[in-house]
PDB file of N, CA and C in Angstrom:
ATOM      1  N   UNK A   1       0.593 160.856 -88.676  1.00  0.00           N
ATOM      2  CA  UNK A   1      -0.048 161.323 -87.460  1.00  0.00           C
ATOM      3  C   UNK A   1      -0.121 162.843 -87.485  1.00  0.00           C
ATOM      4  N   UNK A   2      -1.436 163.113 -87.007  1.00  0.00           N
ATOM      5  CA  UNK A   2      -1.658 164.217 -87.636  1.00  0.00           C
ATOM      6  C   UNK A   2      -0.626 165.745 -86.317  1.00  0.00           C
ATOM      7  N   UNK A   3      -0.316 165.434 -85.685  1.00  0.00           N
ATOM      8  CA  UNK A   3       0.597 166.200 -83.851  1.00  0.00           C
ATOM      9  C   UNK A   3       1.531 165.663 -83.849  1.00  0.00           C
ATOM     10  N   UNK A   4       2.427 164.636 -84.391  1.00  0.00           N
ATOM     11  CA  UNK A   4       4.263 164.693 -84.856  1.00  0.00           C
ATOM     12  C   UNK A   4       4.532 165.158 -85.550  1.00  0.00           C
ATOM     13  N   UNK A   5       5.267 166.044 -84.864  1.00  0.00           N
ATOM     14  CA  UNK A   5       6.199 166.888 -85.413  1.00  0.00           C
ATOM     15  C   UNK A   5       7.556 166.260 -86.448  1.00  0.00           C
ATOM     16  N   UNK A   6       8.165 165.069 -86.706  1.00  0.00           N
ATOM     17  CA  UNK A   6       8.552 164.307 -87.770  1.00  0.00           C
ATOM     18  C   UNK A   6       7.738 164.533 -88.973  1.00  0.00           C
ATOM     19  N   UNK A   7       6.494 164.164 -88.603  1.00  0.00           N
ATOM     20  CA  UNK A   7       5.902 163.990 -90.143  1.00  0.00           C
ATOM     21  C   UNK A   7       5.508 165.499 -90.739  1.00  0.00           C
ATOM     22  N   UNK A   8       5.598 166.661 -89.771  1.00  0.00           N
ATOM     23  CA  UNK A   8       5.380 167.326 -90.288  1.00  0.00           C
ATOM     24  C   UNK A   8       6.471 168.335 -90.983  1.00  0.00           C
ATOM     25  N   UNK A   9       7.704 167.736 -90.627  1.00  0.00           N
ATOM     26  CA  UNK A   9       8.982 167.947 -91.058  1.00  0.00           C
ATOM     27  C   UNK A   9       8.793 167.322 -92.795  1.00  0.00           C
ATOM     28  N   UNK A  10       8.150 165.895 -92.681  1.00  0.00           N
ATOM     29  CA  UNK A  10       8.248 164.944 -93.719  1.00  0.00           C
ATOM     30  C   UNK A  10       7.466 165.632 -94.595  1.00  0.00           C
ATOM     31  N   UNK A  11       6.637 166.501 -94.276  1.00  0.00           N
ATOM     32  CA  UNK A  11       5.755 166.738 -95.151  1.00  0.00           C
ATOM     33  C   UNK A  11       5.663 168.418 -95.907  1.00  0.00           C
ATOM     34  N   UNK A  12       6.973 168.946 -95.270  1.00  0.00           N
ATOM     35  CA  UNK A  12       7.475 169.891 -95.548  1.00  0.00           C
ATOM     36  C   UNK A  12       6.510 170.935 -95.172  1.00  0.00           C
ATOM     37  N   UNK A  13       5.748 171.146 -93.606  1.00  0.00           N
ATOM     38  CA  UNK A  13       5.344 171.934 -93.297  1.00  0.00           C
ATOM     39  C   UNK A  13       6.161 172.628 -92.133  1.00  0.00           C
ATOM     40  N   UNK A  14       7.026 172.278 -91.560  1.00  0.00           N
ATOM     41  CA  UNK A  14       7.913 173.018 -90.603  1.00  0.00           C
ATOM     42  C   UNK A  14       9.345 173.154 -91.140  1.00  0.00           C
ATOM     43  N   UNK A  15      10.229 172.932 -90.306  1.00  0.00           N
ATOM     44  CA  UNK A  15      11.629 172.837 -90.844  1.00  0.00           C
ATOM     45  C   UNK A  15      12.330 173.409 -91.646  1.00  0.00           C
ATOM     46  N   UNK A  16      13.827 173.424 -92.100  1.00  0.00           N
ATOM     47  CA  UNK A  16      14.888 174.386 -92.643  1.00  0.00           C
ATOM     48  C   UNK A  16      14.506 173.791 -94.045  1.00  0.00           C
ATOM     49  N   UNK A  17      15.970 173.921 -94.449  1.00  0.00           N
ATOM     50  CA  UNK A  17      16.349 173.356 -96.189  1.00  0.00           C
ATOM     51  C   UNK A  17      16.516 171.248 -95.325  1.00  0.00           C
ATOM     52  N   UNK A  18      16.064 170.508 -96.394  1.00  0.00           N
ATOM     53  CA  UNK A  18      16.582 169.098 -96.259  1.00  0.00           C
ATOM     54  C   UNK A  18      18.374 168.591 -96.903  1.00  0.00           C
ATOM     55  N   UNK A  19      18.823 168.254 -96.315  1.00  0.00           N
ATOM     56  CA  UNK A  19      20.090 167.546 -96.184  1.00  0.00           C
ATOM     57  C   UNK A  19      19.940 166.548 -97.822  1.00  0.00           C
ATOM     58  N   UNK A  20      18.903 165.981 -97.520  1.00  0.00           N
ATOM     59  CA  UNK A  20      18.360 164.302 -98.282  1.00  0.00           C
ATOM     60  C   UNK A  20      17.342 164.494 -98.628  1.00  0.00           C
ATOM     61  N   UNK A  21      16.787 164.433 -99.707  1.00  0.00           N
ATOM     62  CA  UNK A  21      15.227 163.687 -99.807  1.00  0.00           C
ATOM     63  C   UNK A  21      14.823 163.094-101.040  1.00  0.00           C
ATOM     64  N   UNK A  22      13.956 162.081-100.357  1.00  0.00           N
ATOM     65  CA  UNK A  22      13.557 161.162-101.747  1.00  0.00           C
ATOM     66  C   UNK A  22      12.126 160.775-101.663  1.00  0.00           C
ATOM     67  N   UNK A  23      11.349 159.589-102.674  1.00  0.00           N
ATOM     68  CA  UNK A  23      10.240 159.276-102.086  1.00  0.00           C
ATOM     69  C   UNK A  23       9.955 158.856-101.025  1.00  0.00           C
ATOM     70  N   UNK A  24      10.866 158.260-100.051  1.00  0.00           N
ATOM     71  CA  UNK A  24      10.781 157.520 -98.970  1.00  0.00           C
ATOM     72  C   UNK A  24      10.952 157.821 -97.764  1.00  0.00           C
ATOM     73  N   UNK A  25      12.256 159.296 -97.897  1.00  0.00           N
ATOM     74  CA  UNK A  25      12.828 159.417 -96.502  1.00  0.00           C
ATOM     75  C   UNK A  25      12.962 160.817 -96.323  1.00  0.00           C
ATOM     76  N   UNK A  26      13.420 161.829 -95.794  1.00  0.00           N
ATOM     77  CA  UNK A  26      14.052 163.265 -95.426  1.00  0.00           C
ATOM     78  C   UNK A  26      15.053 163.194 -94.662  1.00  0.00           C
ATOM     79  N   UNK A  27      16.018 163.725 -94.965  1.00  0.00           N
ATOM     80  CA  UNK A  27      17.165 163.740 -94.155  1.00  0.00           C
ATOM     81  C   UNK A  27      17.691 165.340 -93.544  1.00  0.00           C
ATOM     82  N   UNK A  28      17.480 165.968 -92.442  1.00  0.00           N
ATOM     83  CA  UNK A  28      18.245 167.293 -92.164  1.00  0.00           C
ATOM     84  C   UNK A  28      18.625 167.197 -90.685  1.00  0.00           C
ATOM     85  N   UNK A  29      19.570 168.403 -90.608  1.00  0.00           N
ATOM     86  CA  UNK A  29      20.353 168.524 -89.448  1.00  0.00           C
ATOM     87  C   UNK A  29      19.592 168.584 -88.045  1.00  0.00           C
ATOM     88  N   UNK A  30      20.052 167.937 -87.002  1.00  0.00           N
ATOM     89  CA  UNK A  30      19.652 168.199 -85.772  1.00  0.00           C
ATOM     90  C   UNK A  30      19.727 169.356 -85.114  1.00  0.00           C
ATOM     91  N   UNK A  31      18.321 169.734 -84.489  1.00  0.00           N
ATOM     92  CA  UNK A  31      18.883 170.812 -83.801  1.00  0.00           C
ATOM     93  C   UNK A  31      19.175 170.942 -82.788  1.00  0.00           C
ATOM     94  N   UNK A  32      19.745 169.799 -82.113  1.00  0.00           N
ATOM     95  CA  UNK A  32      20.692 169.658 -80.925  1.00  0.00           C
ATOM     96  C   UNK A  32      21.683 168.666 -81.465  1.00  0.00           C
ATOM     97  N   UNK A  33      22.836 169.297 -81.970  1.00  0.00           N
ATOM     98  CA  UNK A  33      23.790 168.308 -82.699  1.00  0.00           C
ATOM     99  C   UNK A  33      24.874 167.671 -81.479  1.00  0.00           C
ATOM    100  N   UNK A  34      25.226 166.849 -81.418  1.00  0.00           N
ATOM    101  CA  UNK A  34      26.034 166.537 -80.496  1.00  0.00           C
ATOM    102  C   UNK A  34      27.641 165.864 -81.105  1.00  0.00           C
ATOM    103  N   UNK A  35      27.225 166.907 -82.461  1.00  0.00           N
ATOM    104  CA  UNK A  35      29.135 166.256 -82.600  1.00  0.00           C
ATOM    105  C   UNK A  35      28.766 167.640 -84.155  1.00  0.00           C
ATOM    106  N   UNK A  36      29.960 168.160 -84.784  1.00  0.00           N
ATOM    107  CA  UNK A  36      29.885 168.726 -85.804  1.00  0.00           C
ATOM    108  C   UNK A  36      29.014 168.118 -86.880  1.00  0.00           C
ATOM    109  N   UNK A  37      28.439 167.276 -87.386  1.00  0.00           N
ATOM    110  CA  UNK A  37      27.719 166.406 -88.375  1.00  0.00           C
ATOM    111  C   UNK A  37      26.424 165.668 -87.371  1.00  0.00           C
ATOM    112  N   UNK A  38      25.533 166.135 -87.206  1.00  0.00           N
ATOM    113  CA  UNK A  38      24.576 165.276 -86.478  1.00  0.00           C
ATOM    114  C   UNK A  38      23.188 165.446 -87.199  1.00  0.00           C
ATOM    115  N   UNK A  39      22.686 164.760 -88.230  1.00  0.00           N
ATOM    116  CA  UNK A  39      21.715 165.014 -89.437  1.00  0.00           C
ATOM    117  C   UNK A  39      21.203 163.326 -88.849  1.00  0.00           C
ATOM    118  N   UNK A  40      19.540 163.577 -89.162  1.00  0.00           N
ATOM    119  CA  UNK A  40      18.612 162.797 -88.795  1.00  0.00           C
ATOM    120  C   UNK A  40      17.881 162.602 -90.152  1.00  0.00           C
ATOM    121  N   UNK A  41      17.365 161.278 -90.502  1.00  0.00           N
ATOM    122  CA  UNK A  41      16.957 160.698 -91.380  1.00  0.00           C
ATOM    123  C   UNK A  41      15.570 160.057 -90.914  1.00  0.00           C
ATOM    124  N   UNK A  42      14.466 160.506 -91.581  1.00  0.00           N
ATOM    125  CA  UNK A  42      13.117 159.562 -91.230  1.00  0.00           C
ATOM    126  C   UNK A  42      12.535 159.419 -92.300  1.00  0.00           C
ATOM    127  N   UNK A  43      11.581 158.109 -92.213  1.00  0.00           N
ATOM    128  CA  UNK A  43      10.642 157.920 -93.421  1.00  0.00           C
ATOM    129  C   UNK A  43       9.447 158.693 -93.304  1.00  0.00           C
ATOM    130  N   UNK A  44       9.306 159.066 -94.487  1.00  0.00           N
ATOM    131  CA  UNK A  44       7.994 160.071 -94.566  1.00  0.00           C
ATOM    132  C   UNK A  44       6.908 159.484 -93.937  1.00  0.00           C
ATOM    133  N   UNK A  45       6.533 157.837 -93.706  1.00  0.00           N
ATOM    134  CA  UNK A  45       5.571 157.803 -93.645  1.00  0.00           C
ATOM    135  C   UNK A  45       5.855 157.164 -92.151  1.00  0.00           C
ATOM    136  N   UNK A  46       4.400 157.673 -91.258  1.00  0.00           N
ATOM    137  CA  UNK A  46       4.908 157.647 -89.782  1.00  0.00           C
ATOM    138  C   UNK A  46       4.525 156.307 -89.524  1.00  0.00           C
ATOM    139  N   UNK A  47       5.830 156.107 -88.612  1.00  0.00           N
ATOM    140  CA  UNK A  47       5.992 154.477 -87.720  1.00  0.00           C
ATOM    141  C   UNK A  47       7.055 154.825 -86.526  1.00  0.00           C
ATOM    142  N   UNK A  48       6.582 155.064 -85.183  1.00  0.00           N
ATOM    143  CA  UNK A  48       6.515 154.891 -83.935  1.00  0.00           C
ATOM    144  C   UNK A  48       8.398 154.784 -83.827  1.00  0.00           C
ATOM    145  N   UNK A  49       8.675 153.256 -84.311  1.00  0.00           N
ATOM    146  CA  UNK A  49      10.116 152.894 -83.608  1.00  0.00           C
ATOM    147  C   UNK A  49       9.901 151.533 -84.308  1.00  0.00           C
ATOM    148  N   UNK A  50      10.917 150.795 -83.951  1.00  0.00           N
ATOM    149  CA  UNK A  50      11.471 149.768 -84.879  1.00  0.00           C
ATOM    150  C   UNK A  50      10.163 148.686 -84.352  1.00  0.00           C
ATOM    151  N   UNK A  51       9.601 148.751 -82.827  1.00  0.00           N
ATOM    152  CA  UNK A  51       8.504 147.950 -82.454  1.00  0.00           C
ATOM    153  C   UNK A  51       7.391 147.885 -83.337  1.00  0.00           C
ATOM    154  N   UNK A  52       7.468 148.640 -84.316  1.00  0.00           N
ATOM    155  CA  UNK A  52       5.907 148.901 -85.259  1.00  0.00           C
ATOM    156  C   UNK A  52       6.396 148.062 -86.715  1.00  0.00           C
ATOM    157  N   UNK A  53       7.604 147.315 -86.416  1.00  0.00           N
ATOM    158  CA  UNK A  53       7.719 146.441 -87.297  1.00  0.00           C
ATOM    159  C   UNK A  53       8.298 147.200 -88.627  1.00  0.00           C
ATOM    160  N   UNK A  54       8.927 148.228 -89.001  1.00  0.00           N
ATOM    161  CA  UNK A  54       8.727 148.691 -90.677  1.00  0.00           C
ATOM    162  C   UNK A  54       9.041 147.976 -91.424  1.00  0.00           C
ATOM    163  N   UNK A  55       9.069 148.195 -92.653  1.00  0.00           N
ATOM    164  CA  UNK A  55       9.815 147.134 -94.003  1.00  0.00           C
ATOM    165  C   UNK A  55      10.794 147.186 -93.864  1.00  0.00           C
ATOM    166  N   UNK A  56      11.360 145.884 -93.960  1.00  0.00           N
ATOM    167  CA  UNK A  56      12.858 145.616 -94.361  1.00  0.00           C
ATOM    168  C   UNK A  56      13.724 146.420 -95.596  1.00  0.00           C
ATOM    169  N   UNK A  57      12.721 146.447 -97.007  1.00  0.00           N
ATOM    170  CA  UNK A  57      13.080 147.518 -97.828  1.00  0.00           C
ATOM    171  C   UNK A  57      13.810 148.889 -97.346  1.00  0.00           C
ATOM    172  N   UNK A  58      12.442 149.411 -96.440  1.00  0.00           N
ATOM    173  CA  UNK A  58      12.711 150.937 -96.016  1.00  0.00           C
ATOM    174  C   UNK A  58      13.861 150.917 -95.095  1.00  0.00           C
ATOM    175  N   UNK A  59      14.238 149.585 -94.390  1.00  0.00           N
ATOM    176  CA  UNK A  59      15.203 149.962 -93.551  1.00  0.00           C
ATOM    177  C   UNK A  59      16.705 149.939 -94.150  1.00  0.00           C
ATOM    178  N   UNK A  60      16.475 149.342 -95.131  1.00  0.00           N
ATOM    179  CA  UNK A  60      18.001 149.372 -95.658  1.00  0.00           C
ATOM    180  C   UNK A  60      18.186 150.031 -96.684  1.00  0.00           C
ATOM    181  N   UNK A  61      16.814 150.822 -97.382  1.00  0.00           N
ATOM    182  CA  UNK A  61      17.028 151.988 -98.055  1.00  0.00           C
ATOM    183  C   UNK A  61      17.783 153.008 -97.341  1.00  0.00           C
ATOM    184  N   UNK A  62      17.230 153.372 -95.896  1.00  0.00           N
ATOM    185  CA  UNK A  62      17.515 154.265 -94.863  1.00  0.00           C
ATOM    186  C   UNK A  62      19.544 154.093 -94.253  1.00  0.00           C
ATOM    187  N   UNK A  63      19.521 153.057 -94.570  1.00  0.00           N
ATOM    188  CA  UNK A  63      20.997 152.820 -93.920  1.00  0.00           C
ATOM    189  C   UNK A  63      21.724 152.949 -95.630  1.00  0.00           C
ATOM    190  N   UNK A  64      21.507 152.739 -96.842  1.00  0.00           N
ATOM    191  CA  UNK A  64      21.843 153.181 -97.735  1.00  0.00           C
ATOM    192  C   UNK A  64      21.948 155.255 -97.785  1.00  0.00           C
ATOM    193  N   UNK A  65      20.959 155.270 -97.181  1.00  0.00           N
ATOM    194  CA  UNK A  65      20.809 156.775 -97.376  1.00  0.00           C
ATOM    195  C   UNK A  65      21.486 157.401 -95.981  1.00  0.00           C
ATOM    196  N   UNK A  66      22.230 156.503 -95.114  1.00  0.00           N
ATOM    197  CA  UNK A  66      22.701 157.409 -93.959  1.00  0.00           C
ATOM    198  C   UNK A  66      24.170 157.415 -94.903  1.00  0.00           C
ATOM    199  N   UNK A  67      25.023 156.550 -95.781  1.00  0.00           N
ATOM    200  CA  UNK A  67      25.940 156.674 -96.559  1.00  0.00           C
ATOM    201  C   UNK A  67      26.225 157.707 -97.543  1.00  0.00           C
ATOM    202  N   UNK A  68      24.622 158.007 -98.012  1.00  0.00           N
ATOM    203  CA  UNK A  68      24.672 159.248 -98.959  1.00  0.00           C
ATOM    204  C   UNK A  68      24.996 160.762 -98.132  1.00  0.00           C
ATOM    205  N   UNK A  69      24.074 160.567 -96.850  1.00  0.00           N
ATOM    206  CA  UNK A  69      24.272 161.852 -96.201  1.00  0.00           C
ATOM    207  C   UNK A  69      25.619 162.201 -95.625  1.00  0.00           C
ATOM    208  N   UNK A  70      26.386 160.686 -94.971  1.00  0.00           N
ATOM    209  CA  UNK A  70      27.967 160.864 -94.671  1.00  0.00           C
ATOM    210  C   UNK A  70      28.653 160.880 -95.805  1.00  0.00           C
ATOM    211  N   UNK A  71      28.481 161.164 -97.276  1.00  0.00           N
ATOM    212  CA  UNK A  71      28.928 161.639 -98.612  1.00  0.00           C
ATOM    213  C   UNK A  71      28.912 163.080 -98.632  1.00  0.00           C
ATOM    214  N   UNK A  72      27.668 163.354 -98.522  1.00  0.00           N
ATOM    215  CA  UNK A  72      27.576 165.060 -98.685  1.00  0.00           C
ATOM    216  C   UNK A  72      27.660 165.512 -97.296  1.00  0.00           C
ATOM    217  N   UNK A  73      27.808 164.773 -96.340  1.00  0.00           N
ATOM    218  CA  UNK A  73      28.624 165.725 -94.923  1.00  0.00           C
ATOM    219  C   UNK A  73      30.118 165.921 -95.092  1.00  0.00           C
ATOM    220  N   UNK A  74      30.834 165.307 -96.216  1.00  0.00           N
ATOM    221  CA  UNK A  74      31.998 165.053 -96.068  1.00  0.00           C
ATOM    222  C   UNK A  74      33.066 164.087 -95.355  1.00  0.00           C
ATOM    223  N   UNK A  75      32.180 163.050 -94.188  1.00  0.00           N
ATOM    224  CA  UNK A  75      32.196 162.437 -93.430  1.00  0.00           C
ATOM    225  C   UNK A  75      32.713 161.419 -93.859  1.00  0.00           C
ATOM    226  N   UNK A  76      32.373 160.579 -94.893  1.00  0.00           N
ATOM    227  CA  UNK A  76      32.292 159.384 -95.105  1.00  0.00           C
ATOM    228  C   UNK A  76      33.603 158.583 -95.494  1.00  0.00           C
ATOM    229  N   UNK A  77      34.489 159.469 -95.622  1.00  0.00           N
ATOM    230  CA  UNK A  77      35.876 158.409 -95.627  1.00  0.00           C
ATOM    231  C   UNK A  77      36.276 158.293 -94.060  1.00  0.00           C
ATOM    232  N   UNK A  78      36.433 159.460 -93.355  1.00  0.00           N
ATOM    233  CA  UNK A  78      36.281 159.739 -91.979  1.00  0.00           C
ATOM    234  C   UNK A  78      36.268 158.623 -90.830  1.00  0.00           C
ATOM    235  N   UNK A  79      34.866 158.659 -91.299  1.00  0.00           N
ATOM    236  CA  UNK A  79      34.152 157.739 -90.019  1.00  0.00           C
ATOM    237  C   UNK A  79      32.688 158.221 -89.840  1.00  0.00           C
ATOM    238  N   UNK A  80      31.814 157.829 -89.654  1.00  0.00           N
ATOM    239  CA  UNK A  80      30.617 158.171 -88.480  1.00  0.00           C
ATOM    240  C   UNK A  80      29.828 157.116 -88.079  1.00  0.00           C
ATOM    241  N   UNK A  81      28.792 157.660 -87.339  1.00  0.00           N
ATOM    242  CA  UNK A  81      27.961 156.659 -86.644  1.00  0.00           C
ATOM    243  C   UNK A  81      26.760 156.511 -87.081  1.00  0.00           C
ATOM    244  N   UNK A  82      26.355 155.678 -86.930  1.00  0.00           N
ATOM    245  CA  UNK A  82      24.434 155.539 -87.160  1.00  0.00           C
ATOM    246  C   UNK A  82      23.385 155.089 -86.264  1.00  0.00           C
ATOM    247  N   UNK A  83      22.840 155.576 -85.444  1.00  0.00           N
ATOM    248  CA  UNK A  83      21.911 155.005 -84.012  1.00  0.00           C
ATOM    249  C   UNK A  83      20.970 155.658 -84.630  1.00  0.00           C
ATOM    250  N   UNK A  84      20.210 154.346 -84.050  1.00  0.00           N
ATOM    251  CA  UNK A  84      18.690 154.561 -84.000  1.00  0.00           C
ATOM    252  C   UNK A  84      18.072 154.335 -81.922  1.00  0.00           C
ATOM    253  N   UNK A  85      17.602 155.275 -81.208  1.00  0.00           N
ATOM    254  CA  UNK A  85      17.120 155.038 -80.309  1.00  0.00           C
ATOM    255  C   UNK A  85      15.718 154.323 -80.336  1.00  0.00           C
ATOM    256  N   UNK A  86      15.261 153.209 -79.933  1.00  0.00           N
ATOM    257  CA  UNK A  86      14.425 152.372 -79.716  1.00  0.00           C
ATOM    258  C   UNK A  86      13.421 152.525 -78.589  1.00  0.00           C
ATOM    259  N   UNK A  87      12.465 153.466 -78.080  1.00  0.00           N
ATOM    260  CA  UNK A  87      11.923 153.118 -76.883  1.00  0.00           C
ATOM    261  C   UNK A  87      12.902 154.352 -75.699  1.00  0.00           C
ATOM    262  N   UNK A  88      12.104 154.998 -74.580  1.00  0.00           N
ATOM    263  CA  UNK A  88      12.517 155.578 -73.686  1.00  0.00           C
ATOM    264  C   UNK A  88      13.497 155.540 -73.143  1.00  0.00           C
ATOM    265  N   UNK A  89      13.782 154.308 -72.510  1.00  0.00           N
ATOM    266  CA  UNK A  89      14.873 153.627 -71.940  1.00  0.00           C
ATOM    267  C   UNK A  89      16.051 153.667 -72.870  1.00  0.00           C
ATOM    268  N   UNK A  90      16.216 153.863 -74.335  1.00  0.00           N
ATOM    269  CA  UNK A  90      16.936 153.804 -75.110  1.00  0.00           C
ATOM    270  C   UNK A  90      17.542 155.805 -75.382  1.00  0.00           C
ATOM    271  N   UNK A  91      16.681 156.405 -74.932  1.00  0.00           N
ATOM    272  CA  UNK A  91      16.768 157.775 -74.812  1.00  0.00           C
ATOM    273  C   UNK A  91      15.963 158.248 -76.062  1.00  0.00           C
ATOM    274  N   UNK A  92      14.976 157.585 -76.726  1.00  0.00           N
ATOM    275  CA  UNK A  92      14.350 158.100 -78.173  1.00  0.00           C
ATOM    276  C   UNK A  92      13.305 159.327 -77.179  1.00  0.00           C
ATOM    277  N   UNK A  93      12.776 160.263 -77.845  1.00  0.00           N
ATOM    278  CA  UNK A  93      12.293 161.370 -77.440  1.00  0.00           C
ATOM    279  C   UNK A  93      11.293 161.692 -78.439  1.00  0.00           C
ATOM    280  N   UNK A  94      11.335 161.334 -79.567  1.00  0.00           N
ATOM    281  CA  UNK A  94      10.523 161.742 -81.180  1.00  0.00           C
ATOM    282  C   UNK A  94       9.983 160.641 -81.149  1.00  0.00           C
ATOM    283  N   UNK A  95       8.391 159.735 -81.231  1.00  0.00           N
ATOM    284  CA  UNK A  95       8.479 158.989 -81.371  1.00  0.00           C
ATOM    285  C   UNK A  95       7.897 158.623 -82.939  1.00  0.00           C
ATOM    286  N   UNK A  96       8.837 158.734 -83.486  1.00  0.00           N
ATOM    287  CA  UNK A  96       8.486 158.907 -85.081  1.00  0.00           C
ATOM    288  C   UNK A  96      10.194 158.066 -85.549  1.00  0.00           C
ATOM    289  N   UNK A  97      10.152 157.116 -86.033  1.00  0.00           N
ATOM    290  CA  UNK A  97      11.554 156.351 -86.221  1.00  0.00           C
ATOM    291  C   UNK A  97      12.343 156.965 -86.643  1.00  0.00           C
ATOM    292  N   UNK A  98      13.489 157.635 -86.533  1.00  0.00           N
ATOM    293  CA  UNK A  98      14.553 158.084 -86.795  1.00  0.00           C
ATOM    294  C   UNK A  98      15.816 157.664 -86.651  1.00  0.00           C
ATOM    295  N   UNK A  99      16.841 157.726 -87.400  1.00  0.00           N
ATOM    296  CA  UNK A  99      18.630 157.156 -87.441  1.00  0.00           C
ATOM    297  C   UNK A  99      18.975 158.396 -87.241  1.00  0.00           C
ATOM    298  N   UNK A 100      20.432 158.802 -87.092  1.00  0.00           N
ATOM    299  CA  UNK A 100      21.146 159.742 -86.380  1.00  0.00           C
ATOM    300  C   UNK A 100      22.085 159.425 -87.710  1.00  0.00           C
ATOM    301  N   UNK A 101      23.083 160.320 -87.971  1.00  0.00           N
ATOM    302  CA  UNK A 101      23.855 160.229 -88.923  1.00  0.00           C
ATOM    303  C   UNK A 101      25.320 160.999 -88.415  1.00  0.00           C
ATOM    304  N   UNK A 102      26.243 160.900 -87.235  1.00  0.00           N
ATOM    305  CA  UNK A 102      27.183 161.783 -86.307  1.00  0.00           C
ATOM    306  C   UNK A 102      28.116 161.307 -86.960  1.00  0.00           C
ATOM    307  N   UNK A 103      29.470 162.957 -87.143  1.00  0.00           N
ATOM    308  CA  UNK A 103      30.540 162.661 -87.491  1.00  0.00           C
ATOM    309  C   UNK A 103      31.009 164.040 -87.418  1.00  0.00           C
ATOM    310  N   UNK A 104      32.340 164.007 -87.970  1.00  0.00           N
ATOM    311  CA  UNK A 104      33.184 165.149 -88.370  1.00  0.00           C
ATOM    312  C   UNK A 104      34.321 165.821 -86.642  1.00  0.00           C
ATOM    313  N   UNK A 105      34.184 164.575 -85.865  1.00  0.00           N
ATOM    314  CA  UNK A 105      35.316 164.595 -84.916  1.00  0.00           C
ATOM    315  C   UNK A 105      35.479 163.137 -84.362  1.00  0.00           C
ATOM    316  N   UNK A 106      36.376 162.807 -83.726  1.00  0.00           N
ATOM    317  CA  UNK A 106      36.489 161.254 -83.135  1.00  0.00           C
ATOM    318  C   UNK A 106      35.772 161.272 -82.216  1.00  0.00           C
ATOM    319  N   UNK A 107      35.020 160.055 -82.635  1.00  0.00           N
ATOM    320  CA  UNK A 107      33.696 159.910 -81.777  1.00  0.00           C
ATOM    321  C   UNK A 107      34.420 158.933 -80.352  1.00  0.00           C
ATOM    322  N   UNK A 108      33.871 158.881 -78.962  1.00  0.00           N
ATOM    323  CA  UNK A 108      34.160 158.380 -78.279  1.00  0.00           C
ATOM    324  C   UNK A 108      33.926 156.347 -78.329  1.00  0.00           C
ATOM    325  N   UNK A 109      34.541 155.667 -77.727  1.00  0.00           N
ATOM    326  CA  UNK A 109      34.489 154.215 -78.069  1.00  0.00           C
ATOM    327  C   UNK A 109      33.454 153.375 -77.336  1.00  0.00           C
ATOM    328  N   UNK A 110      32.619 154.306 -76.342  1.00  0.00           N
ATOM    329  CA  UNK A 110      31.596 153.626 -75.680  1.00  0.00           C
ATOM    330  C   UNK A 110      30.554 154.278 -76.153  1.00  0.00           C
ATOM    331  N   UNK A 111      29.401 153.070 -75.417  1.00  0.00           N
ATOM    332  CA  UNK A 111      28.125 153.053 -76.396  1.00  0.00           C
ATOM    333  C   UNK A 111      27.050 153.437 -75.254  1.00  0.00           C
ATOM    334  N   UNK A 112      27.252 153.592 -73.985  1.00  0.00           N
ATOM    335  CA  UNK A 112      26.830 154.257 -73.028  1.00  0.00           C
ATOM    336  C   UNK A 112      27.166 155.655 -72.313  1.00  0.00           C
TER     337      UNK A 112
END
């Protein structure tokens, strides 16, 4: 899409240095982090939210690759989290599919 700002991250026309990247996905830091480690992962190629159906492939490439990024956050013996917001009501704001990748303090035990 040619006015999301995701893809134009994906496509390496805005944005810092990448965290991650491969043929499939980009991974870099949030810039509203809400815990010391808060790095966002999207597929290059644009799809809305999980309602637009993506591949099963890409999605578990993507949850493979939130493991790599809690590797090189240092995170990953640790602990962290992985959300994906779904839809408004879910608090998504980008609507370009994205996972969250949070860590590097004890995260709280509720999900609201």
């Amino acid at each position: 899409m040619q006015d999301c700002l995701f893809c134009k991250i994906a496509a390496g026309e805005i944005g810092g240095p990448h965290v991650y990247e491969d043929e499939m996905v980009v991974a870099f830091d949030d810039i509203s982090p809400q815990a010391p480690v808060h790095t966002l992962i999207i597929p290059k190629q644009h799809c809305a939210n999980l309602n637009d159906e993506p591949d099963v492939a890409l999605l578990g490439h993507i949850l493979q690759v939130a493991h790599e990024v809690a590797r090189i956050k240092g995170i990953d013996q640790s602990g962290y989290r992985v959300v994906q917001n779904n839809g408004p009501d879910a608090g998504q704001t980008v609507f370009h599919l994205h996972f969250h990748v949070i860590g590097g303090k004890e995260l709280s035990l509720g999900m609201a």
